[in-house]
C-alpha atoms as a PDB file:
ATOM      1  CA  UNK A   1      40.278  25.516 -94.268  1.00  0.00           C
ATOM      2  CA  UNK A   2      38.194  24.775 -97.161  1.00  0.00           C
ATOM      3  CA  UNK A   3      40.454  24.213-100.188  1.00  0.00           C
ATOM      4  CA  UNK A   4      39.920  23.949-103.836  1.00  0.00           C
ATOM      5  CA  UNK A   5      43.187  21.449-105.766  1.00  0.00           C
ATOM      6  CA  UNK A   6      43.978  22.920-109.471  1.00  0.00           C
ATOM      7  CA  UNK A   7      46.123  21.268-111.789  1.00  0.00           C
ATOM      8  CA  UNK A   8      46.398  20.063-115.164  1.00  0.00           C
ATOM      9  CA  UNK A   9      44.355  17.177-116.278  1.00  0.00           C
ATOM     10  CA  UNK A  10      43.844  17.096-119.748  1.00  0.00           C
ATOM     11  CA  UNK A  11      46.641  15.669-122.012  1.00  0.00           C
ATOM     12  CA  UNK A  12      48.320  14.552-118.819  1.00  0.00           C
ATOM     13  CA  UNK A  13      48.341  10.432-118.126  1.00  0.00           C
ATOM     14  CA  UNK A  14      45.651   9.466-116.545  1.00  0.00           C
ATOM     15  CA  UNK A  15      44.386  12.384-116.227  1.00  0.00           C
ATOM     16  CA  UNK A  16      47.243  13.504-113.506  1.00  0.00           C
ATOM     17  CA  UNK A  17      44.654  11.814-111.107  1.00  0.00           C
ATOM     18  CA  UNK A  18      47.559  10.171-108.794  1.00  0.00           C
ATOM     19  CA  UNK A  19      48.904  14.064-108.023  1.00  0.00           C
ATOM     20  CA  UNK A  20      45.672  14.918-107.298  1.00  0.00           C
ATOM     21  CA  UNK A  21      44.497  11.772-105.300  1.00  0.00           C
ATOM     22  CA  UNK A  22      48.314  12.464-103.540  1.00  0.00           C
ATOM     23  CA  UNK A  23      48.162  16.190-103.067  1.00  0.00           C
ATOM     24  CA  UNK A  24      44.378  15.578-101.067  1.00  0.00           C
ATOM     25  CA  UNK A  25      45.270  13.258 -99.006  1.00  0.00           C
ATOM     26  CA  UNK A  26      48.208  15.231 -97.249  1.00  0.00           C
ATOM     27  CA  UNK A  27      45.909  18.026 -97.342  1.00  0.00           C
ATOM     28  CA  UNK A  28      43.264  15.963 -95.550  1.00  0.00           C
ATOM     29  CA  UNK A  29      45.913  14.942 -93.582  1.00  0.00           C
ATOM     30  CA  UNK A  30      46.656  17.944 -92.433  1.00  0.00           C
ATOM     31  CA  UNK A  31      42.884  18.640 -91.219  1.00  0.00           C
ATOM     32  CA  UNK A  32      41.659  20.390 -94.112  1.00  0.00           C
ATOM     33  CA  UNK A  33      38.285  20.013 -96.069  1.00  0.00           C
ATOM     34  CA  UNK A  34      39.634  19.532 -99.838  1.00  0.00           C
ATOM     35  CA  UNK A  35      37.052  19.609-103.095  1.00  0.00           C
ATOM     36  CA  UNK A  36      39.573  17.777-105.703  1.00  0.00           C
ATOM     37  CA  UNK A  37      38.153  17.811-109.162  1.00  0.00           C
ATOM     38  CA  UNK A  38      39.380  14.027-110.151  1.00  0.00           C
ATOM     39  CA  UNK A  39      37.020  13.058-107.220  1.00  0.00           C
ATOM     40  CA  UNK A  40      33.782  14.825-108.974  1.00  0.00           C
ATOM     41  CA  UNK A  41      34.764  13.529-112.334  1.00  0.00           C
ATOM     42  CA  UNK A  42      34.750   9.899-110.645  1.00  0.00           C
ATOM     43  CA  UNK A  43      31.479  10.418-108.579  1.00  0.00           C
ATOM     44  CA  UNK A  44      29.629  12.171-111.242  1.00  0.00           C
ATOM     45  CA  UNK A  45      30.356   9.746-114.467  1.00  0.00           C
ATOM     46  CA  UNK A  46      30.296   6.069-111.752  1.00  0.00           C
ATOM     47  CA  UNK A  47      33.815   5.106-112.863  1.00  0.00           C
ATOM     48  CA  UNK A  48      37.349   6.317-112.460  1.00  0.00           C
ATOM     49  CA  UNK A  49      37.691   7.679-116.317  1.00  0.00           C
ATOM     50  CA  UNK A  50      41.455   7.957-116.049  1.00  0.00           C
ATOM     51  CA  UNK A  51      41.631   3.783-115.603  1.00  0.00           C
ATOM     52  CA  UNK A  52      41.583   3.624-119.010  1.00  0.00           C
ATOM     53  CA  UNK A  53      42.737   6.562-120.334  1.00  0.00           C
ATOM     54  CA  UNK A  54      46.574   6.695-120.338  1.00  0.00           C
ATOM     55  CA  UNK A  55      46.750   9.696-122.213  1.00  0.00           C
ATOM     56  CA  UNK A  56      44.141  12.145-120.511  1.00  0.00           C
ATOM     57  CA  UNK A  57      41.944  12.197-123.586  1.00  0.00           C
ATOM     58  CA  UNK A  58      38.985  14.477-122.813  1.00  0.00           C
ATOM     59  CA  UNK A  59      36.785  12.889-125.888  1.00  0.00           C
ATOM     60  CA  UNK A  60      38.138   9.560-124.890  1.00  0.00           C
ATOM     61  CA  UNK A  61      36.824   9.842-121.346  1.00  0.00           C
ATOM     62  CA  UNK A  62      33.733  11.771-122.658  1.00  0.00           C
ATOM     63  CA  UNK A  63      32.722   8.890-125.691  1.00  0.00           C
ATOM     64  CA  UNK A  64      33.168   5.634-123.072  1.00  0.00           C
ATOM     65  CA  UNK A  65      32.109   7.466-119.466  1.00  0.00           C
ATOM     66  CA  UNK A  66      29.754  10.624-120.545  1.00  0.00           C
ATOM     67  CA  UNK A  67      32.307  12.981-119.309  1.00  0.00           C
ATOM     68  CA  UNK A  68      31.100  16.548-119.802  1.00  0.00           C
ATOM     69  CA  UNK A  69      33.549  19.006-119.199  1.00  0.00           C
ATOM     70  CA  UNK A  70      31.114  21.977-119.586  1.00  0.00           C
ATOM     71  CA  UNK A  71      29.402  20.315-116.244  1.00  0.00           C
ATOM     72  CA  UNK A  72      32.670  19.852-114.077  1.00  0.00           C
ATOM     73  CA  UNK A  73      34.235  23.174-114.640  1.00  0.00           C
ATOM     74  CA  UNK A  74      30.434  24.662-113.626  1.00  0.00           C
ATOM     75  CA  UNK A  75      30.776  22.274-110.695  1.00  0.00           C
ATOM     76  CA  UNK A  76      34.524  23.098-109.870  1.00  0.00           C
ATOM     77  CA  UNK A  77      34.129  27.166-110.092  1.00  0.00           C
ATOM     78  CA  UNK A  78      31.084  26.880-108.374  1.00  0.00           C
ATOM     79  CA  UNK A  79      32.816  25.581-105.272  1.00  0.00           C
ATOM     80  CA  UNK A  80      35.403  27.982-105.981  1.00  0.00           C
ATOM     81  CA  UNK A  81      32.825  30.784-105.829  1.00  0.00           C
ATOM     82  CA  UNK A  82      30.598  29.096-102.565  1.00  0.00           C
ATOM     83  CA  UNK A  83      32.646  27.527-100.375  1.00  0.00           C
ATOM     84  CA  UNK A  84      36.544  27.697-101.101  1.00  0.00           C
ATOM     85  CA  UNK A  85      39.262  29.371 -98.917  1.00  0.00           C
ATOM     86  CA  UNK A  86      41.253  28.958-100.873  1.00  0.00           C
ATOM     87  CA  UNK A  87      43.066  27.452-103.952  1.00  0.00           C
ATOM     88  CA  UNK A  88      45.922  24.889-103.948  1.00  0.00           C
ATOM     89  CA  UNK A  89      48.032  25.540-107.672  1.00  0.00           C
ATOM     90  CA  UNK A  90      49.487  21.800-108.237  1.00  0.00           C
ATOM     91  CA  UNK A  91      52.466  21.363-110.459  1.00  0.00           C
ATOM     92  CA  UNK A  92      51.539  22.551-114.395  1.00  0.00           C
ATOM     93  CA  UNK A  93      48.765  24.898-113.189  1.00  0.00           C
ATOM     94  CA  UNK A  94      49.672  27.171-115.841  1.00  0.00           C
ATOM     95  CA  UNK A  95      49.650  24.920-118.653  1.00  0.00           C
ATOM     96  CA  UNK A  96      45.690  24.026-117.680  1.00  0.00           C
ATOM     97  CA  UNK A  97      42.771  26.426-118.895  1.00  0.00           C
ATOM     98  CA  UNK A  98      41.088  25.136-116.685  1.00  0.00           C
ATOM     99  CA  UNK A  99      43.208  25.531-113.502  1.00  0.00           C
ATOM    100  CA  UNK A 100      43.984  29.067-115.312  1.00  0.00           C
ATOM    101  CA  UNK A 101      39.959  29.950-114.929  1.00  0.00           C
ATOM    102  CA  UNK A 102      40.097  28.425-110.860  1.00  0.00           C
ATOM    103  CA  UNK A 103      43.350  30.678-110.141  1.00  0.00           C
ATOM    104  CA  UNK A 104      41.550  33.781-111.956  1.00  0.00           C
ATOM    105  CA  UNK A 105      37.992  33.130-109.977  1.00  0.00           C
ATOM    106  CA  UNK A 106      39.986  32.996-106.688  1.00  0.00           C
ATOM    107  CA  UNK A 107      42.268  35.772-107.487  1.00  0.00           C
ATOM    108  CA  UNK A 108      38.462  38.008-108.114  1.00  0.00           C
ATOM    109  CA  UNK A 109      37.838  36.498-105.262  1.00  0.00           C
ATOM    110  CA  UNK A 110      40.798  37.622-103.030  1.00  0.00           C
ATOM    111  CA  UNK A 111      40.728  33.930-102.107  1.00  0.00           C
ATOM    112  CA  UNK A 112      44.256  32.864-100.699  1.00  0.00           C
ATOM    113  CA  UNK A 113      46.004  30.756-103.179  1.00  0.00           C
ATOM    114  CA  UNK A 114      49.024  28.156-102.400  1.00  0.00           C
ATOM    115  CA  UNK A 115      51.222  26.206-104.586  1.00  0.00           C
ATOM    116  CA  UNK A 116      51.667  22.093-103.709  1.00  0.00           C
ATOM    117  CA  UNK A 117      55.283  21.092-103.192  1.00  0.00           C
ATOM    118  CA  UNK A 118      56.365  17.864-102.486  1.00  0.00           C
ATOM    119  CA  UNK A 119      58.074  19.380 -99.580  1.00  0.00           C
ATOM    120  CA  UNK A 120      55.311  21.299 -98.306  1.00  0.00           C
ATOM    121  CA  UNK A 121      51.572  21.191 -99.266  1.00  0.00           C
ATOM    122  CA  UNK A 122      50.503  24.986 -98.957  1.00  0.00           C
ATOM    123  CA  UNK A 123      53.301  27.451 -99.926  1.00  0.00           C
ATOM    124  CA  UNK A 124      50.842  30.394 -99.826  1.00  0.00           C
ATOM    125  CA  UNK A 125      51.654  32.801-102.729  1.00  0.00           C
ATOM    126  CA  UNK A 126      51.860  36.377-101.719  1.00  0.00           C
ATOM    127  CA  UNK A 127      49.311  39.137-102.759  1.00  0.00           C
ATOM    128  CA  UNK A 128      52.396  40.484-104.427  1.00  0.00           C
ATOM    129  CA  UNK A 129      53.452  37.813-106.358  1.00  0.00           C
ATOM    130  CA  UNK A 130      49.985  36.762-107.564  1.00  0.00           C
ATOM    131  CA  UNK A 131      49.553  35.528-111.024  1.00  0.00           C
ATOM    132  CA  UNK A 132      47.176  37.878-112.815  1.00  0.00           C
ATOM    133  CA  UNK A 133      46.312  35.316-115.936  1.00  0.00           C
ATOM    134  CA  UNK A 134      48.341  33.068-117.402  1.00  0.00           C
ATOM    135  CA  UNK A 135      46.432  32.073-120.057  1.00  0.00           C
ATOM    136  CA  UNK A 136      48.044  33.430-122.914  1.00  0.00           C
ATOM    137  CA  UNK A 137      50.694  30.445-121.786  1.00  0.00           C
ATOM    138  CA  UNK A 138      47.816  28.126-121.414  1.00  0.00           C
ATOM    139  CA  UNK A 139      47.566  25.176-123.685  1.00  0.00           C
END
């Protein structure tokens, strides 16, 4: 399966890169093709911009690496929209407009969508219990 990790990143230390780095290697793992965001941020600015950014800073990472985050949410949605089966909803999802605007492509979508545990990697979330937005909780 071809699956899309959301999380919060921003505001988060180092980005929250390790839970992300974590959650797509189990999913990997586990035999499926994974597009994790803190990957493309990585590839597309030539350095890992949470090494020295403790706190998640988004102008931080965007004054010493050229981060754009107009360009990796086009990039993330867009493999949201193309190619995702799915979307895995890490810990904090809801606190992250971005994640928020992942969740609410897939749900449009009618992408499945699966929360990351520590126990298990894909809890898939019922059509049911399906967010519809979150974002008036979003930071």
């Amino acid at each position: 399966m071809k699956l899309y990790v959301a999380g919060p990143m921003r505001g988060i230390p180092h980005f929250n890169f390790p839970l992300f780095h974590a959650a797509t290697g189990r999913l990997r793992a586990a035999g499926h093709q994974v597009f994790n965001p803190a990957e493309r941020d990585i590839a597309a600015t030539g350095v890992d911009i949470s090494a020295d950014n403790p706190t998640g800073s988004n102008e931080q990472a965007e004054a010493n690496h050229g981060f754009n985050l107009r360009e990796a949410l086009k990039d993330d949605l867009e493999f949201v929209c193309l190619h995702a089966d799915g979307v895995v909803m890490l810990p904090g999802w809801v606190n992250s407009k971005g994640a928020n605007a992942e969740v609410a492509t897939a749900i449009a979508l009618n992408l499945r969508l699966f929360h990351y545990t520590e126990a298990d990697p894909l809890v898939e979330v019922s059509k049911a219990d399906r967010p519809i937005t979150a974002f008036a909780e979003a930071s």
